[in-house]
PDB file of N, CA and C in Angstrom:
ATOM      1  N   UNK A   1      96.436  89.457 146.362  1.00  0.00           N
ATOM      2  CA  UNK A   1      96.605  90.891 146.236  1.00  0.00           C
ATOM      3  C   UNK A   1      98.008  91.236 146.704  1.00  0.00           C
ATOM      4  N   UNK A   2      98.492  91.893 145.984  1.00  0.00           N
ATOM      5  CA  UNK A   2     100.046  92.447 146.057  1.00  0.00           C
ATOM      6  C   UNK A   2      99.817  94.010 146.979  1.00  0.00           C
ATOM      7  N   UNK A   3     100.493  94.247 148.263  1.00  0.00           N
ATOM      8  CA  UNK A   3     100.131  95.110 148.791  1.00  0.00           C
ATOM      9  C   UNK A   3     101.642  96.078 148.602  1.00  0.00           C
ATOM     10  N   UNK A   4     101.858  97.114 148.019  1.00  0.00           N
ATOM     11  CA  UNK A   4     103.293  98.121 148.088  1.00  0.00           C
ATOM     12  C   UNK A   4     103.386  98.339 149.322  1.00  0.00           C
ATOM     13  N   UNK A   5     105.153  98.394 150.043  1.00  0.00           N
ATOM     14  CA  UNK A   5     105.608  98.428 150.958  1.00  0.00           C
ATOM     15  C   UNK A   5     105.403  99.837 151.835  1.00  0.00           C
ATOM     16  N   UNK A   6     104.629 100.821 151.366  1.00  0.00           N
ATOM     17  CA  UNK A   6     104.147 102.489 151.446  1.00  0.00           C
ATOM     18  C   UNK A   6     102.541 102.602 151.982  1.00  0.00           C
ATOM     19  N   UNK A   7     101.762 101.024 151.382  1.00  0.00           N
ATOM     20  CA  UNK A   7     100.596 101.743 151.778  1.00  0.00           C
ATOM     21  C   UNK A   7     100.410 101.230 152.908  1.00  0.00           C
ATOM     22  N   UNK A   8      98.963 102.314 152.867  1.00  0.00           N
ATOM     23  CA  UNK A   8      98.337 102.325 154.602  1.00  0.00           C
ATOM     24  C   UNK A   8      96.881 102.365 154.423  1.00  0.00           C
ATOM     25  N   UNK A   9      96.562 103.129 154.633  1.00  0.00           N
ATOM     26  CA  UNK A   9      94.777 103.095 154.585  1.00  0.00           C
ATOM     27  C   UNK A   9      94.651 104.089 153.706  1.00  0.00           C
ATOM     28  N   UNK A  10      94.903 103.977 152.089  1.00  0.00           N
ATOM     29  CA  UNK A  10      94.622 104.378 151.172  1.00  0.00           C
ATOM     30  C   UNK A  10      94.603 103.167 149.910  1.00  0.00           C
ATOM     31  N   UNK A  11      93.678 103.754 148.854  1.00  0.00           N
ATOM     32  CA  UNK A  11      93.713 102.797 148.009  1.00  0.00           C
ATOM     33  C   UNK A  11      92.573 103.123 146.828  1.00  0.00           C
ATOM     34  N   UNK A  12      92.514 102.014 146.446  1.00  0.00           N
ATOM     35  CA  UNK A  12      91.005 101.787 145.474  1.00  0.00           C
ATOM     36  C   UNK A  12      89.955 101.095 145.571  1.00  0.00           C
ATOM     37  N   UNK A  13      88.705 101.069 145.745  1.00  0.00           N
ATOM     38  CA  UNK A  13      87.505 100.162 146.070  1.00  0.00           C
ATOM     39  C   UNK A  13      86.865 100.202 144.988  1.00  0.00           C
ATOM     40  N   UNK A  14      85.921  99.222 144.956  1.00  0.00           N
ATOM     41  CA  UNK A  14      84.697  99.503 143.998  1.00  0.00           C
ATOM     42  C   UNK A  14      84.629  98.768 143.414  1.00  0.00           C
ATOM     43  N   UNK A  15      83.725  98.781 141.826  1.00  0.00           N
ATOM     44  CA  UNK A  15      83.458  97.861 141.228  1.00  0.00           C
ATOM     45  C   UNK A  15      83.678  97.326 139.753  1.00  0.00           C
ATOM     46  N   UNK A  16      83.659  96.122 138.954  1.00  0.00           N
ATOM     47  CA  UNK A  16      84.327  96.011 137.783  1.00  0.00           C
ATOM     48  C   UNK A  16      83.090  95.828 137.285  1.00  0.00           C
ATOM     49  N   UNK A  17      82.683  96.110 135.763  1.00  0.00           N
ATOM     50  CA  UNK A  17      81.705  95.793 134.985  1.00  0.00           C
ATOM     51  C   UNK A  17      82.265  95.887 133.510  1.00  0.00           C
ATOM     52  N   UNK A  18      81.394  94.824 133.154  1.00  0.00           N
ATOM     53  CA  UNK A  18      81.731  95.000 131.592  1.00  0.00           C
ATOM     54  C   UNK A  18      80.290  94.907 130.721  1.00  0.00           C
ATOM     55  N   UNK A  19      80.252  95.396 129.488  1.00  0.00           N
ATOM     56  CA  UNK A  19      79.424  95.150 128.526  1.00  0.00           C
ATOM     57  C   UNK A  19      79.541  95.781 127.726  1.00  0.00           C
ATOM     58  N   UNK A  20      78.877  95.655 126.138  1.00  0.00           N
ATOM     59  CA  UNK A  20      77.362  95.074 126.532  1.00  0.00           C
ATOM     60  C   UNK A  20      77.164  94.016 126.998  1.00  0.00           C
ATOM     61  N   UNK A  21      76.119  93.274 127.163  1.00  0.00           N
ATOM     62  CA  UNK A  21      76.208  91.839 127.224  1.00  0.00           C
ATOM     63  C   UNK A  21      75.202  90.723 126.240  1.00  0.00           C
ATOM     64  N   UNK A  22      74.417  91.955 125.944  1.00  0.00           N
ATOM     65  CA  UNK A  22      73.280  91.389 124.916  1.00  0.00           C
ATOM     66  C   UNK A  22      73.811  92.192 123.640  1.00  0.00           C
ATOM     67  N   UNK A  23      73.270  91.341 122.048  1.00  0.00           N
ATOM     68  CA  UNK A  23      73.376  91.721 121.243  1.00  0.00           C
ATOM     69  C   UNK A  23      72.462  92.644 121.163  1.00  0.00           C
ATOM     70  N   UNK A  24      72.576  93.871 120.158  1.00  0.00           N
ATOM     71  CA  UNK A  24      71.762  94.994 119.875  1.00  0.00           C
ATOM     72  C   UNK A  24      71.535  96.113 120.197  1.00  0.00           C
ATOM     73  N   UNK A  25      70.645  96.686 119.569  1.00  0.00           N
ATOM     74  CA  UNK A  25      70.156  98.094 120.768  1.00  0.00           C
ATOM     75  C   UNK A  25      70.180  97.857 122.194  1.00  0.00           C
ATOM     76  N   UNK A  26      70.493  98.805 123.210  1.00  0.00           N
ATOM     77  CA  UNK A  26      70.072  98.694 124.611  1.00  0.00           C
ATOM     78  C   UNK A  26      68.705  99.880 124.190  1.00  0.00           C
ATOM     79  N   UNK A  27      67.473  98.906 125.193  1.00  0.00           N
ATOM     80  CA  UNK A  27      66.023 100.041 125.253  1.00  0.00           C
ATOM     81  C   UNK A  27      66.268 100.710 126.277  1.00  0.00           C
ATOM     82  N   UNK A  28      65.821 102.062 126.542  1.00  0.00           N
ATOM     83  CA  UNK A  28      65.605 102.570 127.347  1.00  0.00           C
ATOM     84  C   UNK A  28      65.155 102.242 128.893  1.00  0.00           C
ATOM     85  N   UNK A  29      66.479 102.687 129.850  1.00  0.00           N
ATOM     86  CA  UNK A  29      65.549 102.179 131.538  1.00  0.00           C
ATOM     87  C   UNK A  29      66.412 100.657 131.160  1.00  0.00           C
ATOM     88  N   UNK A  30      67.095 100.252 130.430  1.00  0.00           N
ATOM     89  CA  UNK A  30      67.485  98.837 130.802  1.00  0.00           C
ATOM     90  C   UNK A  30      69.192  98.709 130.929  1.00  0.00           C
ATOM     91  N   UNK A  31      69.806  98.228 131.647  1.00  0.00           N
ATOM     92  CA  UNK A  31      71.303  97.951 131.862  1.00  0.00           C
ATOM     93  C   UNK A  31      71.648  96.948 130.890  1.00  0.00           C
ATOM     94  N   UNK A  32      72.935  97.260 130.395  1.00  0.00           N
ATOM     95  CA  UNK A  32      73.650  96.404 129.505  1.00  0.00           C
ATOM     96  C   UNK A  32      75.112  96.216 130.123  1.00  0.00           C
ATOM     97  N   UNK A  33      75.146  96.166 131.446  1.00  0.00           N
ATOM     98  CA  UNK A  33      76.279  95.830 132.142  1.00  0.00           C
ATOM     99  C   UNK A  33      76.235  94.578 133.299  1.00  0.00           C
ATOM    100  N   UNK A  34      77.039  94.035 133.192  1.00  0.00           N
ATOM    101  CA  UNK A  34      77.172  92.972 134.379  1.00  0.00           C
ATOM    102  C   UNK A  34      78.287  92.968 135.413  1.00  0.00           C
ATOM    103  N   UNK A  35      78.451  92.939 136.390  1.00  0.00           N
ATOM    104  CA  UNK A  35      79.566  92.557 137.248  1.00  0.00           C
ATOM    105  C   UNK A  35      80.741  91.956 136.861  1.00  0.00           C
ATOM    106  N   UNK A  36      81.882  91.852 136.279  1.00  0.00           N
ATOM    107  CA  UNK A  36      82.876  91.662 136.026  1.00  0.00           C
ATOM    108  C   UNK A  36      84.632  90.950 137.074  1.00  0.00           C
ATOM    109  N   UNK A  37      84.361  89.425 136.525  1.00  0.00           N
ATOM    110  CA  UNK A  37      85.281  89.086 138.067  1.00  0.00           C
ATOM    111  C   UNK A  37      86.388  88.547 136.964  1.00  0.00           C
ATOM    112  N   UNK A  38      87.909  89.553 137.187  1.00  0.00           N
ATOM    113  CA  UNK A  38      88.684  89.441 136.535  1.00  0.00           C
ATOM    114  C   UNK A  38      90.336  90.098 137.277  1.00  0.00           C
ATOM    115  N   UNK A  39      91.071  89.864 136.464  1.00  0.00           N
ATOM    116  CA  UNK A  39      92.290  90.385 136.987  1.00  0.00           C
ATOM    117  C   UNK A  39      93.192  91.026 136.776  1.00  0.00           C
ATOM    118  N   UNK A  40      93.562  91.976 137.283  1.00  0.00           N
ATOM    119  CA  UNK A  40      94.149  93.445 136.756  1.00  0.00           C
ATOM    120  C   UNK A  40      95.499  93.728 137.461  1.00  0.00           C
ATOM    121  N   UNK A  41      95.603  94.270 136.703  1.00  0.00           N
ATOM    122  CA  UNK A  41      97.735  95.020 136.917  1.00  0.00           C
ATOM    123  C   UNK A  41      97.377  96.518 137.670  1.00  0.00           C
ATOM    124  N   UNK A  42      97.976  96.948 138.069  1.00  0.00           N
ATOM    125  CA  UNK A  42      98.464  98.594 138.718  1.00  0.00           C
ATOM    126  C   UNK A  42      99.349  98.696 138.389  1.00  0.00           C
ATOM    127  N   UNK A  43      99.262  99.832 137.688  1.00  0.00           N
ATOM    128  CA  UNK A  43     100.835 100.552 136.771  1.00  0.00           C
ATOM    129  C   UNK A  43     100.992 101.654 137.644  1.00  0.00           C
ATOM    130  N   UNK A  44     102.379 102.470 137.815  1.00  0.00           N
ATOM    131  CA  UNK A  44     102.751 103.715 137.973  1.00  0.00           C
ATOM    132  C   UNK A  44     102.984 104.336 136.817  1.00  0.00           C
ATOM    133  N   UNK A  45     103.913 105.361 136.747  1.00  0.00           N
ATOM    134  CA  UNK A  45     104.288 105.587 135.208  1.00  0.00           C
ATOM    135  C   UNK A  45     104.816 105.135 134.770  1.00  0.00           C
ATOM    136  N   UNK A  46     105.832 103.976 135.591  1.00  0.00           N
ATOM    137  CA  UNK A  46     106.552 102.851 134.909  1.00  0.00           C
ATOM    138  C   UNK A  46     106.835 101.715 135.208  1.00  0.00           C
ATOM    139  N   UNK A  47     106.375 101.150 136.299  1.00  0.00           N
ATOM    140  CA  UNK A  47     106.283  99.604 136.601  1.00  0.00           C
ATOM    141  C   UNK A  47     104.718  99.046 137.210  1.00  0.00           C
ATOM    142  N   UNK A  48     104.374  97.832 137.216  1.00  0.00           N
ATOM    143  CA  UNK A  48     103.743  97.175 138.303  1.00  0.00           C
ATOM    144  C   UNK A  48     104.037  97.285 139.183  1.00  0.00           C
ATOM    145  N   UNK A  49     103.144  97.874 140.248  1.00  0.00           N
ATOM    146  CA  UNK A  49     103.010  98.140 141.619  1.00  0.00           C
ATOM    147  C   UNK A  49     102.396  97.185 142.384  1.00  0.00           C
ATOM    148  N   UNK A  50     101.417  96.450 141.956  1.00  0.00           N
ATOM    149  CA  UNK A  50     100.204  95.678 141.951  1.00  0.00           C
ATOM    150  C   UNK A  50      99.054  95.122 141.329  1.00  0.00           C
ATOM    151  N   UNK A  51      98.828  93.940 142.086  1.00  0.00           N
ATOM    152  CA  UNK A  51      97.969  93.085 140.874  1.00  0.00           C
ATOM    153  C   UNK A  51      96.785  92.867 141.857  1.00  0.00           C
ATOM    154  N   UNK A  52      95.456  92.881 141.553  1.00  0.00           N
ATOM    155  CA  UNK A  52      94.138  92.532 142.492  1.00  0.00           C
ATOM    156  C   UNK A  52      92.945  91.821 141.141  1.00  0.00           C
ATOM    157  N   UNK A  53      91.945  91.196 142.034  1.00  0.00           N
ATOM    158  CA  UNK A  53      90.620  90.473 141.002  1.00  0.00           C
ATOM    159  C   UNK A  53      89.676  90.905 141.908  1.00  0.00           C
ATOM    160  N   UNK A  54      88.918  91.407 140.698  1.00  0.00           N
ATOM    161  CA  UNK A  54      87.347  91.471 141.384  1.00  0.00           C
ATOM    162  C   UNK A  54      86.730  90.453 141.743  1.00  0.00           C
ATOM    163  N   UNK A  55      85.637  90.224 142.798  1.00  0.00           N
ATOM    164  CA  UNK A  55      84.969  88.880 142.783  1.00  0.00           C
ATOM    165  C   UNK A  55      84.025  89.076 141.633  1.00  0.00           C
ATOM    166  N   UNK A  56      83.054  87.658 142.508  1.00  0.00           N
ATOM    167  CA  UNK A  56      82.034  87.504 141.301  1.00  0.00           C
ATOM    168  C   UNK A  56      81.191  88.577 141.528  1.00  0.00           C
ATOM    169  N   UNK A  57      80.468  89.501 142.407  1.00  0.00           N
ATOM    170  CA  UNK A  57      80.109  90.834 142.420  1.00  0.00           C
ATOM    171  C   UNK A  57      80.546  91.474 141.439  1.00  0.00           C
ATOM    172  N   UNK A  58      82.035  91.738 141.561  1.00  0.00           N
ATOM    173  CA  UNK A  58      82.486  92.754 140.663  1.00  0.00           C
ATOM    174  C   UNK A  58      83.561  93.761 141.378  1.00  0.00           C
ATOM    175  N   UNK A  59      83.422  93.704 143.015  1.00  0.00           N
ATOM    176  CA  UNK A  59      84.222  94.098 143.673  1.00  0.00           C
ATOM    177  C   UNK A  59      85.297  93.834 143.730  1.00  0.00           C
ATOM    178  N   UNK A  60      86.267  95.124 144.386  1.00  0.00           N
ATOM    179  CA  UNK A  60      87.794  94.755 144.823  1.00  0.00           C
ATOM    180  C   UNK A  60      87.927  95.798 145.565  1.00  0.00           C
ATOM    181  N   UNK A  61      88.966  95.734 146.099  1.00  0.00           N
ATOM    182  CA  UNK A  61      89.791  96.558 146.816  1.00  0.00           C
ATOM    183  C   UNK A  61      91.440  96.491 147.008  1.00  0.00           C
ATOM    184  N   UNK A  62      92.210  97.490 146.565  1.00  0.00           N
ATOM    185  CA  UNK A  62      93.558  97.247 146.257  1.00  0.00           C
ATOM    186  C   UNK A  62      94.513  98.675 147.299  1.00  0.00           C
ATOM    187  N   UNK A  63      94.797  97.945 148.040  1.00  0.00           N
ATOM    188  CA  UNK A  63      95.592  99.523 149.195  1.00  0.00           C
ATOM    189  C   UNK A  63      96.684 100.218 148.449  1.00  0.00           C
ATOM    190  N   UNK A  64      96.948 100.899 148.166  1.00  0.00           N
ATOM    191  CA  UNK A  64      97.758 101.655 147.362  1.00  0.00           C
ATOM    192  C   UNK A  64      98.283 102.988 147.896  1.00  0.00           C
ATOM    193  N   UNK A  65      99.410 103.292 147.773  1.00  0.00           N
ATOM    194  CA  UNK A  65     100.070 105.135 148.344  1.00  0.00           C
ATOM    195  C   UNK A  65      99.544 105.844 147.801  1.00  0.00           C
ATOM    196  N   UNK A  66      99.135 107.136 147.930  1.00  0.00           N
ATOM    197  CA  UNK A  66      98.742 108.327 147.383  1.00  0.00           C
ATOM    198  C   UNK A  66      99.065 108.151 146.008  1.00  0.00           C
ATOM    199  N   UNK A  67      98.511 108.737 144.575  1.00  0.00           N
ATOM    200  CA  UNK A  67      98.855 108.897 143.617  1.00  0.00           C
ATOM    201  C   UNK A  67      98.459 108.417 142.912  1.00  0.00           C
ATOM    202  N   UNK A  68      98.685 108.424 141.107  1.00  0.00           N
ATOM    203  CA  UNK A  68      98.268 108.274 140.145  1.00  0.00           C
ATOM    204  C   UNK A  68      98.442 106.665 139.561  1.00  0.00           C
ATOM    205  N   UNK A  69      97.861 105.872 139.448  1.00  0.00           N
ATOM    206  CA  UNK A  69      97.745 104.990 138.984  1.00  0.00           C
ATOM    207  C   UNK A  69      96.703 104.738 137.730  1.00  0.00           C
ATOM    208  N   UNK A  70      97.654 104.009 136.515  1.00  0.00           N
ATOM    209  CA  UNK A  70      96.684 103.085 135.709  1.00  0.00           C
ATOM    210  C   UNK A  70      96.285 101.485 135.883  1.00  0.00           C
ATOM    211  N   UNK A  71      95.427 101.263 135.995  1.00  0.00           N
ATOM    212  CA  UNK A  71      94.522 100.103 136.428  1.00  0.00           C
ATOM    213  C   UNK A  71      94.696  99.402 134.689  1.00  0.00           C
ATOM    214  N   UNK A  72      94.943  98.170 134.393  1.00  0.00           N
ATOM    215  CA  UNK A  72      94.932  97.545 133.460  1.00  0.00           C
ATOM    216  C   UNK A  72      94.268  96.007 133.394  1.00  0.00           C
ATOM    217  N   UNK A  73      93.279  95.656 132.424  1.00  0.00           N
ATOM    218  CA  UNK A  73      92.923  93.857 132.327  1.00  0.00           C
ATOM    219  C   UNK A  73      94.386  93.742 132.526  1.00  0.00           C
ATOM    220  N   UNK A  74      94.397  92.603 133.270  1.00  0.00           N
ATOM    221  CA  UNK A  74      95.596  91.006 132.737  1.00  0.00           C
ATOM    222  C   UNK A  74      94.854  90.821 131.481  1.00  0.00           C
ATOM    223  N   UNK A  75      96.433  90.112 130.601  1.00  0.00           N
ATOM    224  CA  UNK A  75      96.367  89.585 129.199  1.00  0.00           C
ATOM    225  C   UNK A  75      94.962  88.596 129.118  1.00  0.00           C
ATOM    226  N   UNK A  76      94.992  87.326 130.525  1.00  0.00           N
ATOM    227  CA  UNK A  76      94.300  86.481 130.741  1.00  0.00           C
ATOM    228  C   UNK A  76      92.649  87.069 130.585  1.00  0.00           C
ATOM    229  N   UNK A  77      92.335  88.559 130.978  1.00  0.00           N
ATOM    230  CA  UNK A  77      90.964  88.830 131.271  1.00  0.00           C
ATOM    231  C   UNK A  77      89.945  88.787 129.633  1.00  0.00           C
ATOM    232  N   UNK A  78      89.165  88.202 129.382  1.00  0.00           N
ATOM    233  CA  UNK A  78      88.192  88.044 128.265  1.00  0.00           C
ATOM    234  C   UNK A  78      87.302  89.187 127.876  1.00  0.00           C
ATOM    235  N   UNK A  79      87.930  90.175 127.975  1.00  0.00           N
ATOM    236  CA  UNK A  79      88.117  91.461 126.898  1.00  0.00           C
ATOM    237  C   UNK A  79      89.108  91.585 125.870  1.00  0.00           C
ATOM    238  N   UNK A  80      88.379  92.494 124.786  1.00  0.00           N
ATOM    239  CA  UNK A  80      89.403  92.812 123.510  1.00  0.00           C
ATOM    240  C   UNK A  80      90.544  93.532 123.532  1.00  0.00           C
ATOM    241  N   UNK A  81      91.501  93.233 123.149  1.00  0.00           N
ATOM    242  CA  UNK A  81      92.749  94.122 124.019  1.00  0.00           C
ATOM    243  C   UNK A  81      92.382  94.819 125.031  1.00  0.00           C
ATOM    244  N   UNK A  82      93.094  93.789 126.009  1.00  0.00           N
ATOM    245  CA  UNK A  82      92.715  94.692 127.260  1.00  0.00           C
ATOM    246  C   UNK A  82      93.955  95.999 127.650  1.00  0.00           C
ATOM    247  N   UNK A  83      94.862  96.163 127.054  1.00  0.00           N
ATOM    248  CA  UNK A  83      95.992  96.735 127.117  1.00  0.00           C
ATOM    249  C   UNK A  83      95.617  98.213 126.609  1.00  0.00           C
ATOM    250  N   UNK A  84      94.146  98.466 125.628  1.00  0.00           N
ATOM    251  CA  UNK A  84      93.993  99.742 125.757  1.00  0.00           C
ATOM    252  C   UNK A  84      92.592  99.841 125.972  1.00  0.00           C
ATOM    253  N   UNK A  85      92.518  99.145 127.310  1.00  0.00           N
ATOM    254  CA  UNK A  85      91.097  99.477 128.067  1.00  0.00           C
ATOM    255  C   UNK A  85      91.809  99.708 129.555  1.00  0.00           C
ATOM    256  N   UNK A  86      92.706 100.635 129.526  1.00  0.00           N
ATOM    257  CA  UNK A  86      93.524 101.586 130.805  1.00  0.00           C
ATOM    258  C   UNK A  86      92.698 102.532 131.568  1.00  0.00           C
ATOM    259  N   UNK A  87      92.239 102.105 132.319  1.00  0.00           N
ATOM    260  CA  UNK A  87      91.240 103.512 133.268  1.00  0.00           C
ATOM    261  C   UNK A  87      92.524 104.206 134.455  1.00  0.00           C
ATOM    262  N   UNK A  88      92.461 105.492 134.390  1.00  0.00           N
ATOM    263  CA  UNK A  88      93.639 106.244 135.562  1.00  0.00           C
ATOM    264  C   UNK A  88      92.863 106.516 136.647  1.00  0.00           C
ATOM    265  N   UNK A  89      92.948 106.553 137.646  1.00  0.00           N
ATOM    266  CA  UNK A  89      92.663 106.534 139.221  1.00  0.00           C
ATOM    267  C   UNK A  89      93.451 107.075 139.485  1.00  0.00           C
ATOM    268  N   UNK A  90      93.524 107.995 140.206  1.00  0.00           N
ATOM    269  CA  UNK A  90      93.907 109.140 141.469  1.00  0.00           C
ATOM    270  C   UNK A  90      93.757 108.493 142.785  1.00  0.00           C
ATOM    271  N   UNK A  91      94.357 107.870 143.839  1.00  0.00           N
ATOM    272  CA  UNK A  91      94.414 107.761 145.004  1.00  0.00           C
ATOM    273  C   UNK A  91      94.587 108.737 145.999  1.00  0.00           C
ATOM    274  N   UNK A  92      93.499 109.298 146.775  1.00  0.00           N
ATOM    275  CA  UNK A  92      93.937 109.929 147.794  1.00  0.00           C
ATOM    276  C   UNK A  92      94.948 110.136 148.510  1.00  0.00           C
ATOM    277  N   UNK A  93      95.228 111.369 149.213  1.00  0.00           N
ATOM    278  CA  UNK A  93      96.220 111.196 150.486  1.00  0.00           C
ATOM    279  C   UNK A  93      95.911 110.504 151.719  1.00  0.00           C
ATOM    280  N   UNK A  94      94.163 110.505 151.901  1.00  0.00           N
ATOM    281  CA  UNK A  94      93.421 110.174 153.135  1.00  0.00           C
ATOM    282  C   UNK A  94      92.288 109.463 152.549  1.00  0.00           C
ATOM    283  N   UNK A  95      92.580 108.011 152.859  1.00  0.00           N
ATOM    284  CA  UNK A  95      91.314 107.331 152.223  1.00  0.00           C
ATOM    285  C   UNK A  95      91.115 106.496 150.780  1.00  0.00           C
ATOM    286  N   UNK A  96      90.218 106.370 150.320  1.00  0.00           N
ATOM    287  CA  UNK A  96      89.956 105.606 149.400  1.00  0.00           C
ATOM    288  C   UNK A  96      89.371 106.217 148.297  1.00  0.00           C
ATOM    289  N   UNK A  97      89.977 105.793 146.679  1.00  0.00           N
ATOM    290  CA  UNK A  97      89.395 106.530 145.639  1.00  0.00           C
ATOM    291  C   UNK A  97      88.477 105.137 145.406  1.00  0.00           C
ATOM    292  N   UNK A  98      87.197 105.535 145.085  1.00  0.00           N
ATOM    293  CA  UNK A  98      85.604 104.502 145.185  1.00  0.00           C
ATOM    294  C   UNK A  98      85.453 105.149 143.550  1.00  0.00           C
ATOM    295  N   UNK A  99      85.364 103.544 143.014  1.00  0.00           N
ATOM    296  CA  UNK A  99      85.696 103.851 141.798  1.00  0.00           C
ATOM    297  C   UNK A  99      84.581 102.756 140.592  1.00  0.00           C
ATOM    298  N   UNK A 100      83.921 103.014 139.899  1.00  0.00           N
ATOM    299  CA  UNK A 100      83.735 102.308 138.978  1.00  0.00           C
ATOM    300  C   UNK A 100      84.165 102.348 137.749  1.00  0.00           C
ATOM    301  N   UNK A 101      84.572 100.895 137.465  1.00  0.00           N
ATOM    302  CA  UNK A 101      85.515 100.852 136.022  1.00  0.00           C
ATOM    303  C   UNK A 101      84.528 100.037 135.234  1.00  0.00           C
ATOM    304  N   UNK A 102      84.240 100.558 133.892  1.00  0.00           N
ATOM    305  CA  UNK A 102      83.445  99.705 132.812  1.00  0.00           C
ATOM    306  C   UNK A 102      84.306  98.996 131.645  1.00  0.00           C
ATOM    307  N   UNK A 103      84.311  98.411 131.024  1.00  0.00           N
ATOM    308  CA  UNK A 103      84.979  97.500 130.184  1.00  0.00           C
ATOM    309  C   UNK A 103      84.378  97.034 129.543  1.00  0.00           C
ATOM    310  N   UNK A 104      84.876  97.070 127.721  1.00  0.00           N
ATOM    311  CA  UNK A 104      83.978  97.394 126.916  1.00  0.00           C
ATOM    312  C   UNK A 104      84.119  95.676 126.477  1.00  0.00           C
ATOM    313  N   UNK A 105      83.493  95.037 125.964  1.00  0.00           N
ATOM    314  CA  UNK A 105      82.939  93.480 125.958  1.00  0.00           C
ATOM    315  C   UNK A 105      83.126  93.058 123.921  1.00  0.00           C
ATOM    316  N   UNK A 106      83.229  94.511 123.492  1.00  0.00           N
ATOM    317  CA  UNK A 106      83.152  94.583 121.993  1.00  0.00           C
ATOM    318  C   UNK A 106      81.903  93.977 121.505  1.00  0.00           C
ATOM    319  N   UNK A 107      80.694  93.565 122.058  1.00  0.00           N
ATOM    320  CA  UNK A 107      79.807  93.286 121.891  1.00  0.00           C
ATOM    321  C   UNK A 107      79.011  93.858 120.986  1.00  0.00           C
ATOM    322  N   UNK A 108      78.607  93.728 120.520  1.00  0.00           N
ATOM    323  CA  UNK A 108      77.232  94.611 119.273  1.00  0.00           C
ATOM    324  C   UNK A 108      76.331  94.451 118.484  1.00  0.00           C
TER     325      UNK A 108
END
């Protein structure tokens, strides 16, 4: 984990998931998501700030300064272009933005 020279006890937590994971309809009352352990970029509006991986849970946690960040797959992560599966996160001034990110598997 790449930590910016600004942060402190702010950041992003939470969890990665992707799916579907089964072919077909999802029935009702049933999840079509799994935990997702992969590795991701932090953009500003114009560079990498930071890079973090979820475990095999699906968790991470990435400390970050106040502000707007896009969260991006690495090229490496086994999603379909992951380059426009960009989720934006807001980081607090105080604390942690607790976040779940889904990621679509192109499955169907």
């Amino acid at each position: 984990m790449t930590l910016p020279v600004n942060a402190g006890k702010t950041g992003i937590r939470g969890t990665a998931l992707r799916g579907p994971v089964k072919p077909g309809p999802v029935r009702p009352g049933q999840c079509d998501e799994e935990p997702f352990r992969a590795a991701f970029r932090v953009l500003d509006s114009e560079h990498e700030v930071a890079r973090f991986e979820s475990d095999g849970e699906g968790e991470f946690e990435v400390l970050l300064a106040a502000g707007v960040y896009s969260i991006v797959p690495d090229e490496s992560t086994p999603v379909p272009y992951p380059w426009s599966q960009t989720k934006t996160v807001t980081v607090p001034e105080d604390g942690f933005a607790v976040v779940t990110l889904s990621f679509d598997t192109g499955l169907r």
